[in-house]
N, C-alpha and C. Protein backbone atom coordinates (compact mmCIF):
# COMPACT_ATOMS: atom_id res chain seq x y z
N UNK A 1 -0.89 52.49 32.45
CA UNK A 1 -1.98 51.86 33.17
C UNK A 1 -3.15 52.84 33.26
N UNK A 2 -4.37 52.47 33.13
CA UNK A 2 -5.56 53.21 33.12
C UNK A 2 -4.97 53.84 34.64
N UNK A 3 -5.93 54.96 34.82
CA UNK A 3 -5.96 55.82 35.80
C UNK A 3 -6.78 55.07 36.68
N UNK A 4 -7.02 55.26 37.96
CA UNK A 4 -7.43 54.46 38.87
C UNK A 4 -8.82 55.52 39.20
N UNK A 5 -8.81 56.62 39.30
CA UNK A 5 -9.85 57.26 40.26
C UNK A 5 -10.89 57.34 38.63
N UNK A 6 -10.52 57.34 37.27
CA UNK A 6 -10.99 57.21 36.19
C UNK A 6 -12.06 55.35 35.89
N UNK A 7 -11.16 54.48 36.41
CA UNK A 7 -11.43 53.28 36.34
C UNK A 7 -13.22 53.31 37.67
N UNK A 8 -12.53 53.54 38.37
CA UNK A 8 -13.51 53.29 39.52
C UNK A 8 -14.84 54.21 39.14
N UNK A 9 -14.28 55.35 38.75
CA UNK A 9 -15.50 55.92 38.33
C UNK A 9 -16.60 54.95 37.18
N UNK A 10 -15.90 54.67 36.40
CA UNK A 10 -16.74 53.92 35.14
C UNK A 10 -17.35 52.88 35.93
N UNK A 11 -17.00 52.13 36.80
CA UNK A 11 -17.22 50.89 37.37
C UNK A 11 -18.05 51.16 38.40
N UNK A 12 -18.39 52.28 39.11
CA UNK A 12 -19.71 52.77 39.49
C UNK A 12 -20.83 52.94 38.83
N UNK A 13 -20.53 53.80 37.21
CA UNK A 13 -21.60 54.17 36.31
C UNK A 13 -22.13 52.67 35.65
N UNK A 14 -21.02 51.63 35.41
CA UNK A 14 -21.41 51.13 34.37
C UNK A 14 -22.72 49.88 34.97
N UNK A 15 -23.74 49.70 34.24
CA UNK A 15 -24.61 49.15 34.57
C UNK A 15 -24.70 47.30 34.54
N UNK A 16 -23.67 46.83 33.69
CA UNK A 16 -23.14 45.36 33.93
C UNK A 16 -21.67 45.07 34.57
N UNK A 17 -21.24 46.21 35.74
CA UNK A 17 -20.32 46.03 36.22
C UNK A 17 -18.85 45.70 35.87
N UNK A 18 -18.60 45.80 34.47
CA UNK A 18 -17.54 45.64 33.76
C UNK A 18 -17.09 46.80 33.18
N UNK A 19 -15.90 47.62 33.31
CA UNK A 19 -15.85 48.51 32.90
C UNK A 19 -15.00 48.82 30.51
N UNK A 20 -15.93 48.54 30.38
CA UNK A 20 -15.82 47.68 29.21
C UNK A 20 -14.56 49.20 28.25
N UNK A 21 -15.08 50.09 28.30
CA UNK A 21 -14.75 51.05 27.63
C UNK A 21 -13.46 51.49 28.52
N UNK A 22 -13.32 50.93 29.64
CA UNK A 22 -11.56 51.46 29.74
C UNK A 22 -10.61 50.32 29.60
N UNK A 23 -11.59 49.19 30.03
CA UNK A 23 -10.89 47.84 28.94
C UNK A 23 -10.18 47.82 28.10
N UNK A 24 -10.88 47.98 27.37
CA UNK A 24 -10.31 48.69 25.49
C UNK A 24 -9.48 49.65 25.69
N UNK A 25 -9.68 50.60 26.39
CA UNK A 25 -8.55 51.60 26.23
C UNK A 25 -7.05 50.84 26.67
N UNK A 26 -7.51 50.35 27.39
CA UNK A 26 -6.21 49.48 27.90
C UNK A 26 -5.28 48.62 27.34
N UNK A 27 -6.17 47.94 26.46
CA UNK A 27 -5.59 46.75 25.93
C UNK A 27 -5.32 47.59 24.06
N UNK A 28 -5.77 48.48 23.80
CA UNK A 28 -5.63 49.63 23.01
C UNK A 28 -3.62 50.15 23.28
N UNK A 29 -4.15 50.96 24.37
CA UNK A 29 -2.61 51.78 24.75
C UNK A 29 -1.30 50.36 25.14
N UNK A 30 -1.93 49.39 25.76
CA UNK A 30 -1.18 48.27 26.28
C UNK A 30 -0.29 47.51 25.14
N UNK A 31 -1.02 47.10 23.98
CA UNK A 31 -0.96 46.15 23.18
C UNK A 31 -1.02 46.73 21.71
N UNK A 32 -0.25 48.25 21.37
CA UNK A 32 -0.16 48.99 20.19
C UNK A 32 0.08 47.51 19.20
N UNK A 33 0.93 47.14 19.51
CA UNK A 33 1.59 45.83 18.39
C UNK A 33 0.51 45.11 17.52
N UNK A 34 -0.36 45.05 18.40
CA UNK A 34 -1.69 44.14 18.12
C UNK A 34 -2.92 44.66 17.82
N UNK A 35 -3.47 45.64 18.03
CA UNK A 35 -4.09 46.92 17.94
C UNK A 35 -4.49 48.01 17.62
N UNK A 36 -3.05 47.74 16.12
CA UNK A 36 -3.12 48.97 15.68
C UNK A 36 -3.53 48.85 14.36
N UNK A 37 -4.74 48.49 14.01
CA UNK A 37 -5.77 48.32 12.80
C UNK A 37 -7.10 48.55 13.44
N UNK A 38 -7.76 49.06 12.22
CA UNK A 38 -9.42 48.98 12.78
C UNK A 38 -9.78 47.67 12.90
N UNK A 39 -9.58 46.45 12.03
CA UNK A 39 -10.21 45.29 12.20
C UNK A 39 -9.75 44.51 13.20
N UNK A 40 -8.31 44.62 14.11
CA UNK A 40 -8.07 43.78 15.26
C UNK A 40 -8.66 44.44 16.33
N UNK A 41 -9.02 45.66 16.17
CA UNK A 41 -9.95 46.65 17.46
C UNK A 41 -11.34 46.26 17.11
N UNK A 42 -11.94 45.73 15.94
CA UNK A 42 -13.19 45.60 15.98
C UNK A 42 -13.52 44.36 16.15
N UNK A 43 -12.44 43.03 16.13
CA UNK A 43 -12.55 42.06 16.53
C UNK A 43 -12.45 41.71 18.10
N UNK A 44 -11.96 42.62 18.68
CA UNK A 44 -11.58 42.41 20.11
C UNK A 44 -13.02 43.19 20.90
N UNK A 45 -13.26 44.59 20.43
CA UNK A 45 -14.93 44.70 20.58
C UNK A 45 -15.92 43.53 20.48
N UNK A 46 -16.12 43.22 19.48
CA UNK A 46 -17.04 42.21 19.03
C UNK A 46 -16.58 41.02 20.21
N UNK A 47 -15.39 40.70 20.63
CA UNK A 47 -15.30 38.98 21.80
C UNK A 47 -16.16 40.05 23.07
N UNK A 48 -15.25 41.12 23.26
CA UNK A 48 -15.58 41.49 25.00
C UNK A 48 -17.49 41.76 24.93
N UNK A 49 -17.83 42.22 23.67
CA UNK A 49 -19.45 42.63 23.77
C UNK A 49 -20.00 40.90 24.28
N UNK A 50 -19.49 39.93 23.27
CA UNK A 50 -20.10 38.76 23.40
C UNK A 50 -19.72 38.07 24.63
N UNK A 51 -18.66 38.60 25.25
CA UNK A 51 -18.57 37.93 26.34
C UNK A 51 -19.30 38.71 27.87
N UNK A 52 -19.12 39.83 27.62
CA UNK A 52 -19.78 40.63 28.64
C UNK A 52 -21.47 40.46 28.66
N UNK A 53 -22.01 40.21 27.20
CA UNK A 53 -23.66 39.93 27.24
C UNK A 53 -24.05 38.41 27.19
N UNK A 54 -23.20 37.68 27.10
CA UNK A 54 -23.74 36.00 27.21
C UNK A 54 -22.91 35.26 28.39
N UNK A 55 -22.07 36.03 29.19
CA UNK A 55 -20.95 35.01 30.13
C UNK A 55 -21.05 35.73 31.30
N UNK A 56 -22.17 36.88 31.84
CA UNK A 56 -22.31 37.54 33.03
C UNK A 56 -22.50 36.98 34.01
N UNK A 57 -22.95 35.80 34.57
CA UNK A 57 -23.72 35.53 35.43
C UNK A 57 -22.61 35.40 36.63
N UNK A 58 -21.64 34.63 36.40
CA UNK A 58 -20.16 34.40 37.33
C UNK A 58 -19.21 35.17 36.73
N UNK A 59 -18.57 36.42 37.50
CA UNK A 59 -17.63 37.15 37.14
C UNK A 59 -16.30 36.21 36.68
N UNK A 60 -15.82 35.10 37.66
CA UNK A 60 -14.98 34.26 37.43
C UNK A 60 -15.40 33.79 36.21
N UNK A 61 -16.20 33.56 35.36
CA UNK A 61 -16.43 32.93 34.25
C UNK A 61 -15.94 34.05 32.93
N UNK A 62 -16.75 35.17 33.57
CA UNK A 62 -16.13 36.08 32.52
C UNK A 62 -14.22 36.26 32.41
N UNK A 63 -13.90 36.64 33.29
CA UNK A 63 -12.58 36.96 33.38
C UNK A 63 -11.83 35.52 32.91
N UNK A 64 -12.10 34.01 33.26
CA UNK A 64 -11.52 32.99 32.68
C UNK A 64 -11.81 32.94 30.83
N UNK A 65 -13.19 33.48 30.29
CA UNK A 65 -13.50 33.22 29.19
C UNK A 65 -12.79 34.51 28.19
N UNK A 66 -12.67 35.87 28.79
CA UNK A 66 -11.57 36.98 28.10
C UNK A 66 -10.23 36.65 27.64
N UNK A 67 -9.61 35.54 28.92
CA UNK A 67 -7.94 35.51 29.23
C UNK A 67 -7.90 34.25 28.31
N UNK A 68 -8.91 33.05 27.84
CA UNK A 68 -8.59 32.67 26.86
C UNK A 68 -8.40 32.35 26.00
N UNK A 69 -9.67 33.67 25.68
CA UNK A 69 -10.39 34.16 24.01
C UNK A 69 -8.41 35.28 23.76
N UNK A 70 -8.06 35.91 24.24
CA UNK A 70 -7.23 37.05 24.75
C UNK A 70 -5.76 36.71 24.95
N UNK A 71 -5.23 36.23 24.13
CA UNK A 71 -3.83 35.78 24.93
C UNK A 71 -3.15 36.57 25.40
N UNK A 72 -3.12 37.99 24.68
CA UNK A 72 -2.20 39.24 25.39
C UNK A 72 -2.19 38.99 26.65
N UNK A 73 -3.44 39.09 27.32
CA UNK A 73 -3.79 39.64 28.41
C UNK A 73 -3.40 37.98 29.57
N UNK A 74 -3.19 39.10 31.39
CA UNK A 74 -3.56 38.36 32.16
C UNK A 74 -4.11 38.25 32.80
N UNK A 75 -5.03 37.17 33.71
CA UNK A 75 -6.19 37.32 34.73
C UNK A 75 -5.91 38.36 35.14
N UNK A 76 -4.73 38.79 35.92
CA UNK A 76 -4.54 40.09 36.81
C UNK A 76 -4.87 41.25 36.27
N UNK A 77 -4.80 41.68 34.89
CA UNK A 77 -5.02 42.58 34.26
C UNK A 77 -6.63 42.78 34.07
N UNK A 78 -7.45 41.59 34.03
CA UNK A 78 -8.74 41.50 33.57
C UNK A 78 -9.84 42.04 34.64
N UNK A 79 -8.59 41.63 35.83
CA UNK A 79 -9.79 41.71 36.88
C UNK A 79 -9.83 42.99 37.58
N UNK A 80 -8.85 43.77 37.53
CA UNK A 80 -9.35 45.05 37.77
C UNK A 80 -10.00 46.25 37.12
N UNK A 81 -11.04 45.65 36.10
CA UNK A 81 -11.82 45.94 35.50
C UNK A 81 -13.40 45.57 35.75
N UNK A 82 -13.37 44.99 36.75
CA UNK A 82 -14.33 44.04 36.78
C UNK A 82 -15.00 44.57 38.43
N UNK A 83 -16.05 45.06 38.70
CA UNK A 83 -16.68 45.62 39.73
C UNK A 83 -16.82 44.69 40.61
N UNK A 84 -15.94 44.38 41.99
CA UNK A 84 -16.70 43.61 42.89
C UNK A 84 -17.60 44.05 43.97
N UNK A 85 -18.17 44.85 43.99
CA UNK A 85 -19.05 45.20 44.71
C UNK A 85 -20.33 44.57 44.88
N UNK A 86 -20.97 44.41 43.00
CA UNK A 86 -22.10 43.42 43.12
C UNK A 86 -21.75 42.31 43.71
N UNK A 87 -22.36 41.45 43.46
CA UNK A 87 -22.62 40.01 43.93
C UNK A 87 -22.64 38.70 43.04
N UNK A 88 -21.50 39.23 43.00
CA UNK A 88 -20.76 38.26 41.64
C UNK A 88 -19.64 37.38 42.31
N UNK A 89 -19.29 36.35 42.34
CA UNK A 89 -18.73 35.19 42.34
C UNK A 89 -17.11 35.13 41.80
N UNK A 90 -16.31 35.69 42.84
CA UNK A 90 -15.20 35.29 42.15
C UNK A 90 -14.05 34.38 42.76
N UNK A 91 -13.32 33.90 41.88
CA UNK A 91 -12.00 32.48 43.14
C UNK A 91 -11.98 33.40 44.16
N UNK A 92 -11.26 32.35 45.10
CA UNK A 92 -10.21 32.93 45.71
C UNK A 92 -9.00 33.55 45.31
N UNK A 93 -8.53 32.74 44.37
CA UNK A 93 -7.13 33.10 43.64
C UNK A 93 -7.10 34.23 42.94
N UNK A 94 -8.31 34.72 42.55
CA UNK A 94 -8.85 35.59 41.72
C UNK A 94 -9.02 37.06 42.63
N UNK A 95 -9.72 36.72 43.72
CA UNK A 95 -9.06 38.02 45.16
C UNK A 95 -7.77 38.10 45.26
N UNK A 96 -6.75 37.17 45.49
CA UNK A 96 -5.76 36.85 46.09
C UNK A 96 -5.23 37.83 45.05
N UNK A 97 -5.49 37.66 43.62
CA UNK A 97 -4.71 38.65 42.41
C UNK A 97 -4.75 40.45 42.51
N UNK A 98 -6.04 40.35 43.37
CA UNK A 98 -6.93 41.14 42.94
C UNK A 98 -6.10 42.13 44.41
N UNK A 99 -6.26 41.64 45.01
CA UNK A 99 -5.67 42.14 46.12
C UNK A 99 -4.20 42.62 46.51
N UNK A 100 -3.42 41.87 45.43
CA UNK A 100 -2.29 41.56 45.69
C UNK A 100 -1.45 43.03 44.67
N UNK A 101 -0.16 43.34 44.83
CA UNK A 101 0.02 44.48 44.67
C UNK A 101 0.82 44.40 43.39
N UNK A 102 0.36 43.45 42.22
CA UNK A 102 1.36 43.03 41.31
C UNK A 102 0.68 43.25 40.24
N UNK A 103 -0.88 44.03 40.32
CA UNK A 103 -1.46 44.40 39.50
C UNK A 103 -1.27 45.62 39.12
């Protein structure tokens, strides 16, 4: 699992609130099986760029549009990547994950 005091850091710096580059590392170290070519790493770059620069506006939109561009992955995994501090829009269910200690 990404490092936590590493995660939070990026998610302070990063300027669209997504911490995109430990993302990848994640789903990188997480998902060797799937991952381990340049072209399935440059295809999975290429969704999160397009989804992080055209699907920002509702965080819930982003994290629903990753998980089902993404099958590896689960909401729970997505969203602690994802800065709530701004003022971004997310479920309830989506706190409830977020909060909950199964992440």
């Amino acid at each position: 699992m990404t490092d936590e005091k590493n995660l939070i850091e990026a998610l302070e710096e990063d300027k669209n609130s997504f911490a995109k580059n430990e993302f990848l590392q994640y789903m990188y170290s997480e998902f060797t099986g799937v991952y381990n070519n340049s072209h399935s790493r440059e295809l999975l770059e290429n969704v999160v760029d397009y989804c992080v620069s055209n699907i920002f506006d509702v965080k819930d939109e982003l994290v629903t549009t990753l998980e089902t561009l993404i099958p590896e992955i689960k909401r729970s995994e997505i969203i602690q990547f994802v800065n709530l501090e701004e003022n971004y829009e997310l479920s309830e269910d989506d706190m409830e994950l977020l909060l909950s200690k199964d992440i």
